[in-house]
N, C-alpha and C. Protein backbone atom coordinates (compact mmCIF):
# COMPACT_ATOMS: atom_id res chain seq x y z
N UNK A 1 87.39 131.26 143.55
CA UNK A 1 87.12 129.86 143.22
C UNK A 1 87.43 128.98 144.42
N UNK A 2 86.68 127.89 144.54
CA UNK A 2 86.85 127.12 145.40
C UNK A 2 87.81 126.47 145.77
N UNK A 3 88.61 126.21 146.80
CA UNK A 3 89.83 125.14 146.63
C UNK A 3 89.67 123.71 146.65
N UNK A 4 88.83 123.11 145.93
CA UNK A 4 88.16 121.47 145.98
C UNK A 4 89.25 120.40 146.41
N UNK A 5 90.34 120.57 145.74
CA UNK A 5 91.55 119.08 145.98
C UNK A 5 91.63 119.01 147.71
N UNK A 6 91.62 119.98 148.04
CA UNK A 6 92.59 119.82 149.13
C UNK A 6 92.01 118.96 150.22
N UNK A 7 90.27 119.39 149.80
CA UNK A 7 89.27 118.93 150.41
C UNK A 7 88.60 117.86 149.91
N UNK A 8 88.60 117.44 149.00
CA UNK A 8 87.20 116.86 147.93
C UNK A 8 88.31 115.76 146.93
N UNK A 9 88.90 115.92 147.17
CA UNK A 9 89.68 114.62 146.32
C UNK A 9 89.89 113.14 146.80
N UNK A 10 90.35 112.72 145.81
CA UNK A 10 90.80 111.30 146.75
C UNK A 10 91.98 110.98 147.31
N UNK A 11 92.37 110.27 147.83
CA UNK A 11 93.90 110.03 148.57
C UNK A 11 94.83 110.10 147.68
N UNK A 12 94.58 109.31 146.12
CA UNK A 12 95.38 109.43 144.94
C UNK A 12 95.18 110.66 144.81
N UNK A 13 94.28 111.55 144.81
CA UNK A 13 94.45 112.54 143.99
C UNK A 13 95.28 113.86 144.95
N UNK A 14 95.37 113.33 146.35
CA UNK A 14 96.14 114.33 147.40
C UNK A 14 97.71 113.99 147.12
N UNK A 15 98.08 112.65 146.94
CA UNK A 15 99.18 112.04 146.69
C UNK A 15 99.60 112.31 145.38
N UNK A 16 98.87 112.72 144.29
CA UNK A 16 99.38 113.07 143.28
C UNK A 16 99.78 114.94 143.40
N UNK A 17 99.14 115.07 144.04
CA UNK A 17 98.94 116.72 144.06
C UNK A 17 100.59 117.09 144.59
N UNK A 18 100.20 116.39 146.05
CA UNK A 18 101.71 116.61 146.75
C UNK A 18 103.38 116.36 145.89
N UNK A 19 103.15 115.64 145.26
CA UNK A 19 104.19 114.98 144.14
C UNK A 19 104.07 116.50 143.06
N UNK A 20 102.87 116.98 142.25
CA UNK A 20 103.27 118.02 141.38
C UNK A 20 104.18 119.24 142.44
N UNK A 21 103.25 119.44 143.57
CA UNK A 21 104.08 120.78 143.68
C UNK A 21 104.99 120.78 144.72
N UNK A 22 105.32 119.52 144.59
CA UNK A 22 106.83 119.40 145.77
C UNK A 22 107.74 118.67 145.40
N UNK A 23 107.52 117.72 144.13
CA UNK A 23 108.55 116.30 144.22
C UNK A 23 108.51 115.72 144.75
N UNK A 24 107.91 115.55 146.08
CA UNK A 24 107.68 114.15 146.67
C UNK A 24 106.09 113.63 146.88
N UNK A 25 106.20 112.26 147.14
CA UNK A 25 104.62 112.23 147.66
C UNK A 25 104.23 111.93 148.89
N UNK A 26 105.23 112.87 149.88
CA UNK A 26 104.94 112.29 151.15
C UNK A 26 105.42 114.07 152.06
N UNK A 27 104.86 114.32 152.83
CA UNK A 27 105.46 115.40 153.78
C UNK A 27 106.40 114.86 154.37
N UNK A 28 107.46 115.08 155.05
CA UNK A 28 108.56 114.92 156.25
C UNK A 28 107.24 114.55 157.56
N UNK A 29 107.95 113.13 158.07
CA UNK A 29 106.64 112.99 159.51
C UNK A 29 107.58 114.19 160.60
N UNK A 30 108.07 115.45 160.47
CA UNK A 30 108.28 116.24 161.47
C UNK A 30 107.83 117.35 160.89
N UNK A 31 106.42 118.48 160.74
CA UNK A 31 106.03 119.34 160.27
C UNK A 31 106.82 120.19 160.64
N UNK A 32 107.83 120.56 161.41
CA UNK A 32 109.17 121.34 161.82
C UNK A 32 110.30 121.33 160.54
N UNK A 33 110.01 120.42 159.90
CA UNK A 33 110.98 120.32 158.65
C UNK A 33 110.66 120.72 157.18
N UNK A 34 109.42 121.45 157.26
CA UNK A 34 108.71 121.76 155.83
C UNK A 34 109.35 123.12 156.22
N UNK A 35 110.05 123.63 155.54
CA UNK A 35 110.43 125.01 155.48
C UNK A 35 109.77 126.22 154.68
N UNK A 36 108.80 125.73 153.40
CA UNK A 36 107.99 126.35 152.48
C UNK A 36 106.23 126.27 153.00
N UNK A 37 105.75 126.88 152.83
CA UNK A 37 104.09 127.24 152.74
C UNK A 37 103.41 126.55 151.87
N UNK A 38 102.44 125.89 151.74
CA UNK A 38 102.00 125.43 150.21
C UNK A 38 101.06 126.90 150.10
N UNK A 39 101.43 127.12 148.92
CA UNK A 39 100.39 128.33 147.95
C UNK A 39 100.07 128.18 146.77
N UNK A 40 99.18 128.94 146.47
CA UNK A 40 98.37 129.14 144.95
C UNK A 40 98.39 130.31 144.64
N UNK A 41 98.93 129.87 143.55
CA UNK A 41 99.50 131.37 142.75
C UNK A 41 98.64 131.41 141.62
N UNK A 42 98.09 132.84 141.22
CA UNK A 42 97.80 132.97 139.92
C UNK A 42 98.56 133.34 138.87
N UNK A 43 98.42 132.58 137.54
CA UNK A 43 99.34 132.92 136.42
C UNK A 43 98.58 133.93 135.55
N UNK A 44 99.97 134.91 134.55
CA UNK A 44 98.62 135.05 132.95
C UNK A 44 98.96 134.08 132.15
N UNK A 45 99.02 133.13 132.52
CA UNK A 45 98.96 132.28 130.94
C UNK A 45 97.77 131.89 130.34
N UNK A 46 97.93 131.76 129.11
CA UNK A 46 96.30 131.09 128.47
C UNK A 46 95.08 130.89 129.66
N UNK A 47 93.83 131.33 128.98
CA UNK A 47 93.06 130.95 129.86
C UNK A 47 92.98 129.70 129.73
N UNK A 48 92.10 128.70 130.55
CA UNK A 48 91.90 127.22 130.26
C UNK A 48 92.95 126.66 130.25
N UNK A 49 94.74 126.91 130.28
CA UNK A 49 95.58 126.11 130.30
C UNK A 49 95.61 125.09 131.40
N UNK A 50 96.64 124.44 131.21
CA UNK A 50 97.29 123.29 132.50
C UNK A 50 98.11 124.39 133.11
N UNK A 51 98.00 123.35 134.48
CA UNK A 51 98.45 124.14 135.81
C UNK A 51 99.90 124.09 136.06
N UNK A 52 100.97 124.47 136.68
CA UNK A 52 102.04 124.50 136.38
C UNK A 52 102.31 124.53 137.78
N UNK A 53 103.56 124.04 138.63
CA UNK A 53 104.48 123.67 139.58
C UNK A 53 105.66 124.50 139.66
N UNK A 54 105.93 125.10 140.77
CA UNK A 54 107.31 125.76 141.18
C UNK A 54 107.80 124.60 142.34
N UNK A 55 108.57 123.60 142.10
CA UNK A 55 108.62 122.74 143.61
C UNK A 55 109.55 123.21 144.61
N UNK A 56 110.50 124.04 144.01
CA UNK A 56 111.35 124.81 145.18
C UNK A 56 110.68 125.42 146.35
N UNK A 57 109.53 126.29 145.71
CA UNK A 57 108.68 126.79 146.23
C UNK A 57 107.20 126.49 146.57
N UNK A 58 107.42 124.91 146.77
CA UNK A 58 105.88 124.62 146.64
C UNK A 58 105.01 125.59 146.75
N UNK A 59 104.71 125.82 145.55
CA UNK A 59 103.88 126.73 144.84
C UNK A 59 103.12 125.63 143.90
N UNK A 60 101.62 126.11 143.83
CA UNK A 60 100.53 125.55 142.17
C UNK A 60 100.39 126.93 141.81
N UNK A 61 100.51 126.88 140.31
CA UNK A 61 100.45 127.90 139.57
C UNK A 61 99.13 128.11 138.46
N UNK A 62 98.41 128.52 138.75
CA UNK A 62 96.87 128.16 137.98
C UNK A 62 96.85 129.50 137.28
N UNK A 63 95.88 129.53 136.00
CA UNK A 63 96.24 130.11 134.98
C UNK A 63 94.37 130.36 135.10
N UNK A 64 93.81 131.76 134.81
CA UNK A 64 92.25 132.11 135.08
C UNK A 64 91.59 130.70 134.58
N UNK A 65 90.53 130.29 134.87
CA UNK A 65 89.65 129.47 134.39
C UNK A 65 88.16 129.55 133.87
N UNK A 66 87.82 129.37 133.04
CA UNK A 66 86.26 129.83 132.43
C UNK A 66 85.54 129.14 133.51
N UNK A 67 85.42 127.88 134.11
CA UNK A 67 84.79 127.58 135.10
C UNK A 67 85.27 126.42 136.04
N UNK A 68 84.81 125.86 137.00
CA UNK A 68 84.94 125.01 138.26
C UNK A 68 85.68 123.68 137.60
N UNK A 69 84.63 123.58 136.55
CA UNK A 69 84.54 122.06 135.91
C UNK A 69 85.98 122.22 135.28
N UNK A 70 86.06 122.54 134.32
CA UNK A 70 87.50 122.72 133.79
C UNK A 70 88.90 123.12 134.55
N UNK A 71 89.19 123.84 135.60
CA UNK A 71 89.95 123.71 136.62
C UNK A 71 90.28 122.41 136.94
N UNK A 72 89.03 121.88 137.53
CA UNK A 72 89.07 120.46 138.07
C UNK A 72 89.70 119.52 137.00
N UNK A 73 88.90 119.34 136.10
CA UNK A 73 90.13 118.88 134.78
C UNK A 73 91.42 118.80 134.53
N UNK A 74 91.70 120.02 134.07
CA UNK A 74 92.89 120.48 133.91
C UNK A 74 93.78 120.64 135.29
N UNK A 75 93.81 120.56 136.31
CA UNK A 75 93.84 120.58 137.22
C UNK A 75 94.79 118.74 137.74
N UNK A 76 93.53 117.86 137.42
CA UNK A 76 93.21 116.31 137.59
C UNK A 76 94.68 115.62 136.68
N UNK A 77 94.26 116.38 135.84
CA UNK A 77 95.10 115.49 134.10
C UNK A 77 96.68 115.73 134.35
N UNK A 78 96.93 117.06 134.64
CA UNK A 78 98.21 117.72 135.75
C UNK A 78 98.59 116.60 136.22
N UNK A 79 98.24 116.68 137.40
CA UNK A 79 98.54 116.13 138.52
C UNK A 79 98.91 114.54 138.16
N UNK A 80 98.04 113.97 137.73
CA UNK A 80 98.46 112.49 137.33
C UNK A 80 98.95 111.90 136.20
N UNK A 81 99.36 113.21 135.12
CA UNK A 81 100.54 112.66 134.36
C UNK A 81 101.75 113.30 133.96
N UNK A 82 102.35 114.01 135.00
CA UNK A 82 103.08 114.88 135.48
C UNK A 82 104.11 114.03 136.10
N UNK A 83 105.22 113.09 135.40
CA UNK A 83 106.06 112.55 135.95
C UNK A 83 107.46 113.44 136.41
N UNK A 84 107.83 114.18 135.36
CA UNK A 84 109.16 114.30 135.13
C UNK A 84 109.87 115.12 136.39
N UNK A 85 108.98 115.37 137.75
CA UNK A 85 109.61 116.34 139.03
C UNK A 85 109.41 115.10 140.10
N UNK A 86 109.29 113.92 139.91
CA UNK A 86 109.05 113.08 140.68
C UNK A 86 110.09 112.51 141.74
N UNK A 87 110.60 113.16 142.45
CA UNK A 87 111.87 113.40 143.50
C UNK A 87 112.04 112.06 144.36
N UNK A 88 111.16 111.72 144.85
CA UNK A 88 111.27 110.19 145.28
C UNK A 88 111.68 109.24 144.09
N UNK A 89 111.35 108.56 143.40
CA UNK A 89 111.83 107.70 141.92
C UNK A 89 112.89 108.39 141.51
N UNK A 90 113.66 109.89 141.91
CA UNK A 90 114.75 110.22 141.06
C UNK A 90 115.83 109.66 142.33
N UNK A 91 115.51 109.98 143.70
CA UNK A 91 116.55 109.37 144.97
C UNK A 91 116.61 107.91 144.71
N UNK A 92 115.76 107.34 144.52
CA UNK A 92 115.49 105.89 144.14
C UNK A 92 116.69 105.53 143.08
N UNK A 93 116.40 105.79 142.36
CA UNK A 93 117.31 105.39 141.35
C UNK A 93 118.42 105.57 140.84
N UNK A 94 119.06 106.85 142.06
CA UNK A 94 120.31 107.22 142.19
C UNK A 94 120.81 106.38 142.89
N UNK A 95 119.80 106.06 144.03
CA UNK A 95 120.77 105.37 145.10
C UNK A 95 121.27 103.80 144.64
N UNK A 96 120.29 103.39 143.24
CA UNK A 96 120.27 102.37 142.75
C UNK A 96 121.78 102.31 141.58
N UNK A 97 121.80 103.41 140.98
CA UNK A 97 122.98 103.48 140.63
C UNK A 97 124.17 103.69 140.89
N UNK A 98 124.04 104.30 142.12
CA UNK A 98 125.40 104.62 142.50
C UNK A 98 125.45 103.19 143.76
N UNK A 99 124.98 102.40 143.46
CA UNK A 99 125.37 101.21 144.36
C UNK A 99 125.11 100.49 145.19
N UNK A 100 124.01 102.13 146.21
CA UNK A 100 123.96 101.59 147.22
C UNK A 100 122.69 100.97 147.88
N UNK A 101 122.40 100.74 146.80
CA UNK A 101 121.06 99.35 146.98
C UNK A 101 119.59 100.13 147.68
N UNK A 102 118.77 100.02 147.43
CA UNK A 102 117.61 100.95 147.99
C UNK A 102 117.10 100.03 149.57
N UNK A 103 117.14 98.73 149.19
CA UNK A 103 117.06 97.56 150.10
C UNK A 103 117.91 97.57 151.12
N UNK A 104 119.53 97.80 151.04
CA UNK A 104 120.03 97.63 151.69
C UNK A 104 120.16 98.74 153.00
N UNK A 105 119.56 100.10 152.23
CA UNK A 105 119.96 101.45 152.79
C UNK A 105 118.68 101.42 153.64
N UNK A 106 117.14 100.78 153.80
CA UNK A 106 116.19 100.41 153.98
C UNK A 106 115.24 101.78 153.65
N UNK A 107 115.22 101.94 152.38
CA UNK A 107 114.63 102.68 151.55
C UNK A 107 113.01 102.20 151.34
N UNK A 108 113.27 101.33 151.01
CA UNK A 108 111.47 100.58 150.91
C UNK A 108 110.71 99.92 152.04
């Protein structure tokens, strides 16, 4: 199967991608500091399921697909409502609780 996102998406949809299978939505600006590979892994889960995230291992975990179109789907729907590994908004709001101001630390 084709690898379409990586190529064929939109900036949201690269920025969402990067966020499922890493927690963040940004690379390190020193490619010396990515210590993991991005890969695609195949799963057995359900055919036609949603795609699933290892972010330790930036890893995408895709599950067989009956076709292109549905990948892309299931794939899409993933990616952009897939909050709960969202690693930037979780530093955010630590740093917000524990005091030390996101503003002040020049976070934004």
């Amino acid at each position: 199967k084709q690898w379409y996102q990586a190529e064929y998406g939109s900036n949201e949809d690269r920025v969402a991608l990067m966020r499922f299978v890493s927690g963040r939505s940004r690379l390190p600006s020193d490619i010396a500091d990515v210590s993991q590979r991005f890969q695609v892994m195949k799963t057995d889960k359900s055919r036609d399921g949603l795609p699933t995230s290892q972010t330790c291992f930036f890893q995408l975990r895709l599950p067989d697909y009956s076709s292109e179109i549905i990948m892309e789907e299931r794939l899409r729907y993933a990616i952009h409502n897939c909050r709960s590994i969202d690693a930037d908004n979780y530093m955010l709001a630590r740093n917000v609780e524990n005091g030390s101001g996101a503003v002040e630390d020049g976070i934004i």
